[in-house]
Protein backbone atom coordinates (compact mmCIF):
# COMPACT_ATOMS: atom_id res chain seq x y z
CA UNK A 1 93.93 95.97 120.76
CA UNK A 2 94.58 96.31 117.26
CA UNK A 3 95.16 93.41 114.80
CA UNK A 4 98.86 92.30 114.53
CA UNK A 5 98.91 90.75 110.24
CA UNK A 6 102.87 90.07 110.44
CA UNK A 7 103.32 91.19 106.99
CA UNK A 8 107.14 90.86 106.83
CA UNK A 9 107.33 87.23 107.53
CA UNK A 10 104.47 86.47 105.74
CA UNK A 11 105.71 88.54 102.50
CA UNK A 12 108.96 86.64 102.69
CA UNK A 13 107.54 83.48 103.19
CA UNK A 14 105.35 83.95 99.80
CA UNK A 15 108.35 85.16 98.20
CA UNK A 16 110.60 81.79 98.63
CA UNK A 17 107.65 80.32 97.13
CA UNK A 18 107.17 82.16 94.21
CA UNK A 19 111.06 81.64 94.24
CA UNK A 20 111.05 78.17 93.83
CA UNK A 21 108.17 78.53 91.24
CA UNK A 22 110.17 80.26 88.68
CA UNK A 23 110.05 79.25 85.26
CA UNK A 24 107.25 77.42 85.72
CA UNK A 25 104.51 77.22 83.33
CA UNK A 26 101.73 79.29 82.70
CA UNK A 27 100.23 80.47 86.51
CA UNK A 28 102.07 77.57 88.24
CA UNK A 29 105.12 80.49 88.31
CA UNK A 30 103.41 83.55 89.29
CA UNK A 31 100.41 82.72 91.42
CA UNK A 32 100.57 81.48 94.77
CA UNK A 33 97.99 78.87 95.88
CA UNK A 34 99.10 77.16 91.56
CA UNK A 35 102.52 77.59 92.34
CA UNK A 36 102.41 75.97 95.49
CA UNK A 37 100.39 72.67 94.43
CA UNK A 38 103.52 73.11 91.44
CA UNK A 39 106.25 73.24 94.04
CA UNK A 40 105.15 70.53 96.20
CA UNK A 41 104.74 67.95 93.07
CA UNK A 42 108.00 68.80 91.74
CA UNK A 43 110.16 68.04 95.26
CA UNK A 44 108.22 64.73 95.55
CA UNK A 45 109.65 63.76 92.33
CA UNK A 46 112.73 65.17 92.78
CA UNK A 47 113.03 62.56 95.74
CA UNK A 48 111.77 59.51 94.34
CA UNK A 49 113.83 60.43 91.28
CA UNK A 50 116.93 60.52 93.19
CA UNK A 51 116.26 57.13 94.44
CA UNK A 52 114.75 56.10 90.77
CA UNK A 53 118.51 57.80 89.24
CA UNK A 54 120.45 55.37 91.38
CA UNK A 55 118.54 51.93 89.58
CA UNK A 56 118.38 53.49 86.29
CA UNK A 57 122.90 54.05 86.10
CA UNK A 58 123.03 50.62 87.82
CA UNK A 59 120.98 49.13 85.11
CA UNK A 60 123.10 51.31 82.41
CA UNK A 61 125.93 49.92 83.77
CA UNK A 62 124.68 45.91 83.56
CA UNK A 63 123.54 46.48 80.02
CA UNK A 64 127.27 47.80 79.04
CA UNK A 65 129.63 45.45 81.18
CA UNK A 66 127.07 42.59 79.14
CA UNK A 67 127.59 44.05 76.02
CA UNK A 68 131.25 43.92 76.65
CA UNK A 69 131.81 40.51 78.38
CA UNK A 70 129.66 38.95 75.67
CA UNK A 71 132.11 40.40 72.77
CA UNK A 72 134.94 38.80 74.55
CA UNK A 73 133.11 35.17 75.03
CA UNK A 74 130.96 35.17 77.88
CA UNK A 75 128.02 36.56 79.34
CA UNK A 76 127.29 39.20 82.13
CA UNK A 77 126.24 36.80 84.92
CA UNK A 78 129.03 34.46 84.55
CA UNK A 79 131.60 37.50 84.51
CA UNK A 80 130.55 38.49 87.90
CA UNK A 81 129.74 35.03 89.67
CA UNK A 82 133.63 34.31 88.13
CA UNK A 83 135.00 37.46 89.40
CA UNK A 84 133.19 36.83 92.88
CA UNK A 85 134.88 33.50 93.10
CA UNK A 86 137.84 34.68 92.18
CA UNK A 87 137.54 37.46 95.25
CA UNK A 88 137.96 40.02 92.71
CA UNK A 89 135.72 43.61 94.35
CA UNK A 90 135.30 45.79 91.68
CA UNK A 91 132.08 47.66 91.31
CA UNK A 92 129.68 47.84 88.11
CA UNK A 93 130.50 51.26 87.82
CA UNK A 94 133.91 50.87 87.13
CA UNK A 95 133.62 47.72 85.08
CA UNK A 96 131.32 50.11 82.54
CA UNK A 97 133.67 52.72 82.44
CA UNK A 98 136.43 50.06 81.80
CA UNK A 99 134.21 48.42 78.83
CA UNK A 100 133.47 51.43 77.32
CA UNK A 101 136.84 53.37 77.62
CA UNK A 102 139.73 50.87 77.47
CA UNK A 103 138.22 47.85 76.04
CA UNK A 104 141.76 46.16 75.96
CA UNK A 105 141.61 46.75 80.09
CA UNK A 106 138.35 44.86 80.56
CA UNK A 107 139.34 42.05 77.91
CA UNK A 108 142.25 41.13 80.65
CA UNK A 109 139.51 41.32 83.55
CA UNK A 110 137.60 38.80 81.51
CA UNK A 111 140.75 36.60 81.19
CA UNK A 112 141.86 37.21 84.71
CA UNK A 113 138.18 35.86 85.26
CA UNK A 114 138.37 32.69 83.17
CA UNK A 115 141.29 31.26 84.34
């Protein structure tokens, strides 16, 4: 019986592989068993780094909104435990993008929160 190789599916498979290398540096790009070890550390940080991405714009966001609340009188921490109290639900997301791009906006929130 001869010997069955199954070129086709193993060309293609290669292929995606050397696919996925591209641009890589040096032989990581071009030769297989390099470009696999390549791919295979570059999806496992792409997956912690998605998780990683969504601490890293939360912590953006804390640093602005206490930039902000401390220009108009008061601090981060208080802003939030005030607004909390107050049953105000606005994310930090939003808060940032208020601070930053109408400042006059988030000066009310700050009042709204004080009284």
């Amino acid at each position: 019986m001869p010997r069955s190789r199954n070129k086709v599916a193993s060309h293609r498979r290669r292929r995606k592989l050397l696919k996925l290398a591209k641009g890589y540096w040096g032989n990581q790009g071009n030769v297989l068993t390099s470009a696999k070890n390549a791919i295979e550390k570059g999806l496992t940080h792409a997956y912690r780094d998605r998780r990683l991405k969504k601490r890293v714009f939360r912590s953006l966001w804390i640093t602005r909104i206490n930039a902000a609340a401390r220009s108009n009188g008061t601090t981060y921490s208080r802003l939030i435990d005030a607004l909390n109290k107050k049953g105000v639900d606005i994310n930090r997301k939003v808060l940032a993008s208020l601070a930053v791009e109408n400042p006059s906006a988030f000066a009310e929130v700050v009042k709204f929160s004080n009284n």
